[in-house]
C-alpha atoms as a PDB file:
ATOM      1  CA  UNK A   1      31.462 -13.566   1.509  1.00  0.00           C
ATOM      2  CA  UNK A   2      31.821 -11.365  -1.609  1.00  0.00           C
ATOM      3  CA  UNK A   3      34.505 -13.393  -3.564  1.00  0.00           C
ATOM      4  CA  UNK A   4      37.619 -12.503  -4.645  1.00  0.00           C
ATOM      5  CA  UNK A   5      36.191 -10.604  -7.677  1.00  0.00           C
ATOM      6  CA  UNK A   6      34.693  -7.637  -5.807  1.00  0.00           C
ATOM      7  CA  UNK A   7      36.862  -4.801  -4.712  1.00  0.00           C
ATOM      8  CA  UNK A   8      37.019  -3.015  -1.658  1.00  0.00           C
ATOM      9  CA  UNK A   9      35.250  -0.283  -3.267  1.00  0.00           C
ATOM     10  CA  UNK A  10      32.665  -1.786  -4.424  1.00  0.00           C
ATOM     11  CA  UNK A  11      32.556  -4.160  -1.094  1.00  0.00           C
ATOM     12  CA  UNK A  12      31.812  -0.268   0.116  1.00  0.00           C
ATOM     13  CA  UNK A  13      29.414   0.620  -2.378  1.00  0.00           C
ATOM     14  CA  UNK A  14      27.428  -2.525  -1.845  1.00  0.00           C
ATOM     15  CA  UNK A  15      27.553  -1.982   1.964  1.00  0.00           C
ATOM     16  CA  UNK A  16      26.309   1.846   1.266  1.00  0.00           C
ATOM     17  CA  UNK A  17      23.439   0.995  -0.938  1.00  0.00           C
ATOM     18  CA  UNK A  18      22.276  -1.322   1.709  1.00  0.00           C
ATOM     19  CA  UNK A  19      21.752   1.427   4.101  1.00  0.00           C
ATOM     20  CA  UNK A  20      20.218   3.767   1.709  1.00  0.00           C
ATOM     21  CA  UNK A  21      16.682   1.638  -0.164  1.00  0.00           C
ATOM     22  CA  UNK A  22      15.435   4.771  -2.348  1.00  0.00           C
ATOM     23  CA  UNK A  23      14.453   4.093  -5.633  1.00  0.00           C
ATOM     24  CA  UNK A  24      18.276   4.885  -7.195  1.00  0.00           C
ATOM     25  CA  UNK A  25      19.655   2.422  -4.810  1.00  0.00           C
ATOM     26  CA  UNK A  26      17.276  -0.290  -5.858  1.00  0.00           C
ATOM     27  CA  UNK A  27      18.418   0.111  -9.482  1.00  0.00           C
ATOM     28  CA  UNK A  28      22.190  -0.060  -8.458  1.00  0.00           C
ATOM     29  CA  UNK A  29      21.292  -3.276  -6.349  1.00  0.00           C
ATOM     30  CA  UNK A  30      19.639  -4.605  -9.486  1.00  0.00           C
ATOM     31  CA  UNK A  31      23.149  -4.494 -11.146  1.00  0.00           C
ATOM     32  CA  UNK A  32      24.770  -6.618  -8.846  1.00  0.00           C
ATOM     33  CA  UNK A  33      21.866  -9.094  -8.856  1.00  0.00           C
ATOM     34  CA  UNK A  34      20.175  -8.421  -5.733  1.00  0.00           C
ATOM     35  CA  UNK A  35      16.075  -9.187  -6.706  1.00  0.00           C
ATOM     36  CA  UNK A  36      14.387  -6.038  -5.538  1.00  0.00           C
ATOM     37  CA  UNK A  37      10.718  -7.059  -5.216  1.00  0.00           C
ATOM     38  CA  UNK A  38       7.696  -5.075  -7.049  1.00  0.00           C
ATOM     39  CA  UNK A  39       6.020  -3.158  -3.542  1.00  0.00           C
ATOM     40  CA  UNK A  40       9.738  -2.566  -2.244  1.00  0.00           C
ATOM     41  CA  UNK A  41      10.440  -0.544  -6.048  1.00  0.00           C
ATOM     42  CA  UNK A  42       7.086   0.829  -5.902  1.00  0.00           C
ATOM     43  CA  UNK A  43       7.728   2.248  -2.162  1.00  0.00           C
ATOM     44  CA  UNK A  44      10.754   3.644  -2.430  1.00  0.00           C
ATOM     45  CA  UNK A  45       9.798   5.656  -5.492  1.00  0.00           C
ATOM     46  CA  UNK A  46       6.802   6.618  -3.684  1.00  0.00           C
ATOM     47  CA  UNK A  47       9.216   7.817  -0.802  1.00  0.00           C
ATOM     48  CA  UNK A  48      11.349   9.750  -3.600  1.00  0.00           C
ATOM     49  CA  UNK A  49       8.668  11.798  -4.927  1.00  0.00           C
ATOM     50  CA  UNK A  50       7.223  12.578  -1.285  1.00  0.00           C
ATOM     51  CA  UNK A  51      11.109  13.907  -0.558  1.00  0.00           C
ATOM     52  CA  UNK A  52      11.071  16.182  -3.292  1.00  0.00           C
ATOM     53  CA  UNK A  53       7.245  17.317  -3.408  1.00  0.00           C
ATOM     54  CA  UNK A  54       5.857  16.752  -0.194  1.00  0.00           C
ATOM     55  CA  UNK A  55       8.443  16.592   2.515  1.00  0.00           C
ATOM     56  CA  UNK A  56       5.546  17.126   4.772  1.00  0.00           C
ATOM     57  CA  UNK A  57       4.068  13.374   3.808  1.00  0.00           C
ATOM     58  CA  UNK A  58       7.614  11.964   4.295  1.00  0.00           C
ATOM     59  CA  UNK A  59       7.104  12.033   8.266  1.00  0.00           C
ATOM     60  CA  UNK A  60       4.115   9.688   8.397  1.00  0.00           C
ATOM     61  CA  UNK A  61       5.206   7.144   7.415  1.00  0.00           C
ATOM     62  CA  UNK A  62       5.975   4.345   9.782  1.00  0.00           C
ATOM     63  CA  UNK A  63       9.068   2.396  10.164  1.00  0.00           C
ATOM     64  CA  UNK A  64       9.215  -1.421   9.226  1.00  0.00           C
ATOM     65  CA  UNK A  65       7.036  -3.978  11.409  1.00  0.00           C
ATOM     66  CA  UNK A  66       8.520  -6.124  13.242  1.00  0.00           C
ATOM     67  CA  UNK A  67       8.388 -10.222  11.935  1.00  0.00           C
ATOM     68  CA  UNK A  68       7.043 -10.985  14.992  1.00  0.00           C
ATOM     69  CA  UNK A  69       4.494  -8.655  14.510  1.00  0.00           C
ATOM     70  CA  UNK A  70       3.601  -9.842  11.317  1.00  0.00           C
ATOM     71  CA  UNK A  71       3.545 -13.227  12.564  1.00  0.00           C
ATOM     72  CA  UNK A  72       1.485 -12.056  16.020  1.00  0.00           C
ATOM     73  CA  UNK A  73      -1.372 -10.781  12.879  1.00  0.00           C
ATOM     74  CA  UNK A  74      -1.086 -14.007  10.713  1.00  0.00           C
ATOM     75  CA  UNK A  75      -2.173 -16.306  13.335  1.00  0.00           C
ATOM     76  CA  UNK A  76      -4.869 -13.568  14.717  1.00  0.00           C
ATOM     77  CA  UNK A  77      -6.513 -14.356  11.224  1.00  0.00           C
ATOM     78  CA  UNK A  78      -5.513 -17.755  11.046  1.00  0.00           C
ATOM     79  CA  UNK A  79      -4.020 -16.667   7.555  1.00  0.00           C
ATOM     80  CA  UNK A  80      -0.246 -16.627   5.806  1.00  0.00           C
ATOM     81  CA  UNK A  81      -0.220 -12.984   4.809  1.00  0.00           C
ATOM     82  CA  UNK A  82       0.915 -13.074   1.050  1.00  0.00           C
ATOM     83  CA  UNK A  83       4.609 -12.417   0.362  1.00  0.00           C
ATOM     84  CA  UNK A  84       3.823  -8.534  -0.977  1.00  0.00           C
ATOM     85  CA  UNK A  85       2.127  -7.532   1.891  1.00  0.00           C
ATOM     86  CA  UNK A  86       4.640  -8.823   4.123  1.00  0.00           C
ATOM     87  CA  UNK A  87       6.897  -6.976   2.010  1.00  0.00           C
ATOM     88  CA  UNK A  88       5.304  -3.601   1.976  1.00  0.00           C
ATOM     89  CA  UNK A  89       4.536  -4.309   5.957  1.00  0.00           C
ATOM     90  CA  UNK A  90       8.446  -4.908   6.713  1.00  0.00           C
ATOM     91  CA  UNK A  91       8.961  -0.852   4.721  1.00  0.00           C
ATOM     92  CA  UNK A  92       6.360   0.748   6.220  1.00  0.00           C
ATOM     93  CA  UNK A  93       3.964  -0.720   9.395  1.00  0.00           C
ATOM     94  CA  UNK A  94       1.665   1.692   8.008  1.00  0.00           C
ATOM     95  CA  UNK A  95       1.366   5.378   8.762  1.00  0.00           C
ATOM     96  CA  UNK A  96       2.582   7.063  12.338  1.00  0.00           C
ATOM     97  CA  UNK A  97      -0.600   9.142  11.826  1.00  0.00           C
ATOM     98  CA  UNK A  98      -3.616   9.579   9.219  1.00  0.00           C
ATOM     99  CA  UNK A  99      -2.781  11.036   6.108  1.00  0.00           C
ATOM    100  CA  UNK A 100      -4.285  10.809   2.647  1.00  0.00           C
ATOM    101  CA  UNK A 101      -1.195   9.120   1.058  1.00  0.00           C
ATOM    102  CA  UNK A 102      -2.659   6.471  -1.216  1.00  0.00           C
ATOM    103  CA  UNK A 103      -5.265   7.373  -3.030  1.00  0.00           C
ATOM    104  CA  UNK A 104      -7.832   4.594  -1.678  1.00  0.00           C
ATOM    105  CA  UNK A 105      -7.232   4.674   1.561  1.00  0.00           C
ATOM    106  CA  UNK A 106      -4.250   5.061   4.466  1.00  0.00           C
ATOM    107  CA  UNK A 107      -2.745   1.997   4.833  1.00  0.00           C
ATOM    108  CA  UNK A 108      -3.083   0.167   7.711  1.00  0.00           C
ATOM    109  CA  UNK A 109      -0.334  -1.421  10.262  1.00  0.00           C
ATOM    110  CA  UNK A 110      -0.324  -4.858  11.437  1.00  0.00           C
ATOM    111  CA  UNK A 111      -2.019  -4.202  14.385  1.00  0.00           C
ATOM    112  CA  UNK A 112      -4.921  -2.057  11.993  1.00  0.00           C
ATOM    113  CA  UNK A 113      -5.216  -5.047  10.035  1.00  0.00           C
ATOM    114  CA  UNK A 114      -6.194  -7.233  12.888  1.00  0.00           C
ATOM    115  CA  UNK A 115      -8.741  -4.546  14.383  1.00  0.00           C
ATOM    116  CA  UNK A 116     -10.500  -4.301  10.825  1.00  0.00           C
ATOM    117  CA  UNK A 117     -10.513  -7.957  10.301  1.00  0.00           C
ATOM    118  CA  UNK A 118     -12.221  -8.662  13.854  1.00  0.00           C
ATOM    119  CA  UNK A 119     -14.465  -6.090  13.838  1.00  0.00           C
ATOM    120  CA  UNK A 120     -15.748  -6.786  10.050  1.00  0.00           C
ATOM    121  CA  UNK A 121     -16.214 -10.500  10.853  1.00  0.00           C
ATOM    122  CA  UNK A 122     -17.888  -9.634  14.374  1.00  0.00           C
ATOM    123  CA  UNK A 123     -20.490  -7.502  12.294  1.00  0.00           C
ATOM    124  CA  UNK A 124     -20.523  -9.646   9.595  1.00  0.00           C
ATOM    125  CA  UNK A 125     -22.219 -12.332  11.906  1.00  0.00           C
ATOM    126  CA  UNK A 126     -24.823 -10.565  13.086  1.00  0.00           C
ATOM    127  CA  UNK A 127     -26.269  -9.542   9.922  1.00  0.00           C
ATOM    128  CA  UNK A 128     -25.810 -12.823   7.463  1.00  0.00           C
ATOM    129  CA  UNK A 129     -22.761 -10.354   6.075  1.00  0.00           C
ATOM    130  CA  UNK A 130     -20.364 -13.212   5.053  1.00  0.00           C
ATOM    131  CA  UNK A 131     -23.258 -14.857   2.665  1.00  0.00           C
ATOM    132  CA  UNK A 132     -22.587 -14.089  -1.002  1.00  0.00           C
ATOM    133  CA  UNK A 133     -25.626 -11.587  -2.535  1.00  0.00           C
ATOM    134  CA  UNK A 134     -26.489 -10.555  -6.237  1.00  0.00           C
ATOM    135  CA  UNK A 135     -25.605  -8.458  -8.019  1.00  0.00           C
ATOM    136  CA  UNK A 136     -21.682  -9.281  -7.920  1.00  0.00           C
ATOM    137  CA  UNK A 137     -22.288 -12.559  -5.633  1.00  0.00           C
ATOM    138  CA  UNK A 138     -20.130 -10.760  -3.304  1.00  0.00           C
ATOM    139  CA  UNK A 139     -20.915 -10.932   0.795  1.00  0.00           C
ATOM    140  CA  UNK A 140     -20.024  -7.906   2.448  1.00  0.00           C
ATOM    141  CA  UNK A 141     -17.400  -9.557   4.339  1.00  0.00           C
ATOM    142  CA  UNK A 142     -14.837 -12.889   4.014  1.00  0.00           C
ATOM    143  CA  UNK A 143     -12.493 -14.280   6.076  1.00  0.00           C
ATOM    144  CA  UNK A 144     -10.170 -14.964   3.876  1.00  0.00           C
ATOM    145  CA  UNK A 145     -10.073 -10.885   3.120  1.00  0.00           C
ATOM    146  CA  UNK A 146      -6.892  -9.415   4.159  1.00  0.00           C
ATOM    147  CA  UNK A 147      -7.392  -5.493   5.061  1.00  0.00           C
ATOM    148  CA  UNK A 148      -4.844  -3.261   3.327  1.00  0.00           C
ATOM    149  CA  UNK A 149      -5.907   0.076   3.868  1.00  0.00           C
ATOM    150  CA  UNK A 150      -8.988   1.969   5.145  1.00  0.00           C
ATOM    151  CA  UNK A 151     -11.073   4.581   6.056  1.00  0.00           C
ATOM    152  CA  UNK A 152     -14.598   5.694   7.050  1.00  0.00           C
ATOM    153  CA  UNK A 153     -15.531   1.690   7.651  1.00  0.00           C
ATOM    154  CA  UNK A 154     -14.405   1.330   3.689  1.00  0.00           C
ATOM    155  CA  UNK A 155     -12.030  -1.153   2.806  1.00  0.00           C
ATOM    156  CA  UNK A 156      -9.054  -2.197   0.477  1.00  0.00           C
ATOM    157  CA  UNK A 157      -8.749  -5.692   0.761  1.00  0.00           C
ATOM    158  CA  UNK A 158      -6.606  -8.747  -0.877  1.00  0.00           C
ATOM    159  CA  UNK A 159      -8.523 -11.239  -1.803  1.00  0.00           C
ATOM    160  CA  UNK A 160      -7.251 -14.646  -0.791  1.00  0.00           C
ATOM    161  CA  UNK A 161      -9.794 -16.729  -1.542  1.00  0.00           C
ATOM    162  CA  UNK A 162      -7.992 -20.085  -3.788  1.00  0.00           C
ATOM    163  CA  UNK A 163      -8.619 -19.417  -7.423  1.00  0.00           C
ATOM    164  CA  UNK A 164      -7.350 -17.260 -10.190  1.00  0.00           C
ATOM    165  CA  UNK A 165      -8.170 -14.182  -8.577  1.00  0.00           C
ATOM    166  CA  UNK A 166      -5.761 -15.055  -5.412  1.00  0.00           C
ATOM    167  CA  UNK A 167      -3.862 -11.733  -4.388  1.00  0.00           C
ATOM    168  CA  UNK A 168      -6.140  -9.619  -6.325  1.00  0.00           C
ATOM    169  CA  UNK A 169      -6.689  -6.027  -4.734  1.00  0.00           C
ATOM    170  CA  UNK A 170     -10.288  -4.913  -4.154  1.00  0.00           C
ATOM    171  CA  UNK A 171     -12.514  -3.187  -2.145  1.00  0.00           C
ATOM    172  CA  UNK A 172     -15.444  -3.124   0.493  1.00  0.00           C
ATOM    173  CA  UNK A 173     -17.976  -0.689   1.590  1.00  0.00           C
ATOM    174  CA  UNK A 174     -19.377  -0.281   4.766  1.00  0.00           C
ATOM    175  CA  UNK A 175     -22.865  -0.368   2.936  1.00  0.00           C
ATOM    176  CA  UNK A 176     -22.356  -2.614   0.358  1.00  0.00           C
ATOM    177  CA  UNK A 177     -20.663  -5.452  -0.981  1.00  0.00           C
ATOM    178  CA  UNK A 178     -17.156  -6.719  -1.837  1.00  0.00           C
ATOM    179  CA  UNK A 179     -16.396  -5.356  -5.147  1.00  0.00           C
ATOM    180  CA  UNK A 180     -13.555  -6.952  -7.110  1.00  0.00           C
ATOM    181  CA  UNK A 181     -14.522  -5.317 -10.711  1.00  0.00           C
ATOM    182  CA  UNK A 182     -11.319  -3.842 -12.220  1.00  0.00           C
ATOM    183  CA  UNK A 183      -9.223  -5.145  -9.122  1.00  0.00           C
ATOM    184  CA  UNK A 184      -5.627  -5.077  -9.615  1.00  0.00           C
ATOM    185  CA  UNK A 185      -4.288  -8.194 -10.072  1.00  0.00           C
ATOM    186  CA  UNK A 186      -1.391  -7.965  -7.036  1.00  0.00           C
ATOM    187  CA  UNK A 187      -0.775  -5.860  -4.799  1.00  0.00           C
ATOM    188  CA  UNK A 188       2.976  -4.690  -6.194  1.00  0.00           C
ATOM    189  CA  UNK A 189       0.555  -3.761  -9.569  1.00  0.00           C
ATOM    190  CA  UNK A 190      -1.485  -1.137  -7.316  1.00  0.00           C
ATOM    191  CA  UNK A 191       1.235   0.470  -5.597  1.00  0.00           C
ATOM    192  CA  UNK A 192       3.033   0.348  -8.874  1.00  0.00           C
ATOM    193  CA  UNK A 193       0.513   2.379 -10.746  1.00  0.00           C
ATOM    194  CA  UNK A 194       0.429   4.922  -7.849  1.00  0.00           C
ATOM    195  CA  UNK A 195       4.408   5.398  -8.071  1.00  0.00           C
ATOM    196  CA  UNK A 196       3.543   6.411 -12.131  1.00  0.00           C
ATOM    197  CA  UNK A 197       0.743   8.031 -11.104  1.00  0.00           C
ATOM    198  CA  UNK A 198       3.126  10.086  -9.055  1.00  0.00           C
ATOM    199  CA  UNK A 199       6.042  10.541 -11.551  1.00  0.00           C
ATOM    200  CA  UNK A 200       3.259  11.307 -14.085  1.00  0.00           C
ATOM    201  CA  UNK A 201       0.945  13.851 -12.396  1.00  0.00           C
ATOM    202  CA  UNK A 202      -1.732  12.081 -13.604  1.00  0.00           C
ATOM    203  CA  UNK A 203      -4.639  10.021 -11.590  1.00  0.00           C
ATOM    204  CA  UNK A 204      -5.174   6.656 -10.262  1.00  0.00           C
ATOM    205  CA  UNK A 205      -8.555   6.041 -11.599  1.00  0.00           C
ATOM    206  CA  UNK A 206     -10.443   9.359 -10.303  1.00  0.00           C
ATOM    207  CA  UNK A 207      -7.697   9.992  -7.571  1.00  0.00           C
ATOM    208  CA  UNK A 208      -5.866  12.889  -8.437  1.00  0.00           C
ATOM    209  CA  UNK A 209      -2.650  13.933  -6.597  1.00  0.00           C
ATOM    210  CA  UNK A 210      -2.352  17.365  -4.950  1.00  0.00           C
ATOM    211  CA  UNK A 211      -0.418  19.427  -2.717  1.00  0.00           C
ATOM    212  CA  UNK A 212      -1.125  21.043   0.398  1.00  0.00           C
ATOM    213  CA  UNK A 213       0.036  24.878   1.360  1.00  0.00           C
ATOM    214  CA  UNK A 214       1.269  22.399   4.339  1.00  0.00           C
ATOM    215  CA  UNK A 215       3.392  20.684   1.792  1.00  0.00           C
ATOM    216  CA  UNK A 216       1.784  17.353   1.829  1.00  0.00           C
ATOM    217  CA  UNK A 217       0.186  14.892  -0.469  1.00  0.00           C
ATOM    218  CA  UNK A 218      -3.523  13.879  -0.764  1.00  0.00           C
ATOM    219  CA  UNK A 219      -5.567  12.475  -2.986  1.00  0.00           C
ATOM    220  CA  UNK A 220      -8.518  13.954  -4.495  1.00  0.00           C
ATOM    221  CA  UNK A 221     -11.452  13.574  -7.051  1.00  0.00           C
ATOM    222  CA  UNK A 222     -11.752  17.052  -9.452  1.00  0.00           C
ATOM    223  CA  UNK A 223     -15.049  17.948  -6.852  1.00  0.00           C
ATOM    224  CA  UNK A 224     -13.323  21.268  -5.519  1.00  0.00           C
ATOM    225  CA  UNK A 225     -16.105  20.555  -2.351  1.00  0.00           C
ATOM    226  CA  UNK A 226     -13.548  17.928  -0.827  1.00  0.00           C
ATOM    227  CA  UNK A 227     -10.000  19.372  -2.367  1.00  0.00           C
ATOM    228  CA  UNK A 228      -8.581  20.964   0.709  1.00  0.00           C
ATOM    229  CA  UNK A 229      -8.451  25.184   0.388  1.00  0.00           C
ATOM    230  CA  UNK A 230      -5.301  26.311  -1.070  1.00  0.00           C
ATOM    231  CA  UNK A 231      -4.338  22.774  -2.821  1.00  0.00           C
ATOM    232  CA  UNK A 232      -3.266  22.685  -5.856  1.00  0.00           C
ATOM    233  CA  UNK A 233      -3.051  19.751  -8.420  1.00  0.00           C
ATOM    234  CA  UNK A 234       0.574  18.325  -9.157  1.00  0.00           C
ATOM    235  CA  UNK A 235       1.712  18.148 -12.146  1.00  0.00           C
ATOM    236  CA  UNK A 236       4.568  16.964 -13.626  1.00  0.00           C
ATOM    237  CA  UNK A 237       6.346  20.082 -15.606  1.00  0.00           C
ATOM    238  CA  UNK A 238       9.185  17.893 -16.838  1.00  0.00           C
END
């Protein structure tokens, strides 16, 4: 299986970095030629940082979904879920509880995205809400929207609509329309920029990460009206 060039060391070493995916381990797997995909990077250096500054984050997050989950939620939408969010869905099947761990929204599991997809096209139809509208000639709902994260009835979606904006990563409102301006291009770009964002101490657009006296992350704008008491803004002293 490994040739006759690899040692038994590094036979061990390969085995041992297999069973340990943080962001180290996915550089050493790079040097033996194993393709580490974009969300799978981005995750575990998200899962790094929340180790070392917010152990209390760590806990939430959920274990990998099943395939047959994923492909239980594909048919429910009658959609091929794109090949990053599969990937970020087989590290984490979103969160074991809510937290504010991304800054636009908790991201959902499998079975979240099929609840949010149902119940936006149920209300969709009863108010005309999948019929494009001006300004942005946006409706407030498609099908072909896959739910990423949410909260409060708002929305991160992909958008996988056929054209060059396929995989894109916006947003819906629960009392407006789909909003793709400034949309990240793929979903590995968004969770990308949050993993520098981390490293950095600096925002994600007007997200700004802080720390609880709980020890765990969450996102804020600079209002000190919604920044929990006692958190403090993270910042990167090296």
């Amino acid at each position: 299986m490994f040739g006759p060039s690899l040692s038994l060391d590094r036979i061990r070493l390969f085995v041992e970095i297999l069973l340990r995916p943080t962001a180290c381990c996915q550089r050493n797997l790079a040097q033996y030629g194993v393709r580490v995909g974009a969300v799978t990077e981005a995750w575990a250096r998200i899962e790094e940082w929340l180790a070392r500054h917010a152990p209390a984050s760590t806990a939430v997050l959920a274990p990998p979904a099943d395939p047959a989950d994923i492909a239980a939620a594909e048919a429910a939408l009658g959609l091929a879920f794109p090949p990053e969010l599969v990937e970020s869905l087989r590290r984490h099947d979103g969160l074991r509880i809510w937290a504010n761990i991304l800054p636009e929204g908790p991201p959902l599991s499998t079975a979240g995205i099929v609840d949010h997809w149902r119940a936006c096209m149920d209300v969709a139809a009863d108010f005309d809400g999948l019929t494009p509208h001006p300004p942005s000639a946006e409706p407030w709902w498609h099908e072909r929207w896959v739910p990423f994260a949410a909260q409060d009835g708002d929305a991160q979606v992909i958008d996988l609509r056929a054209g060059p904006g396929y995989g894109r990563v916006g947003c819906t409102s629960h009392d407006g329309l789909g909003d793709f301006d400034g949309a990240w291009p793929t979903l590995g770009t968004y969770l990308t920029e949050v993993a520098d964002a981390l490293a950095a101490g600096s925002p994600v657009r007007f997200w700004s990460p802080y720390l609880t006296v709980d020890g765990e992350l969450w996102w804020s704008t600079e209002n000190p009206d919604v920044v929990p008491a006692g958190a403090r803004r993270f910042v990167n002293k090296f």
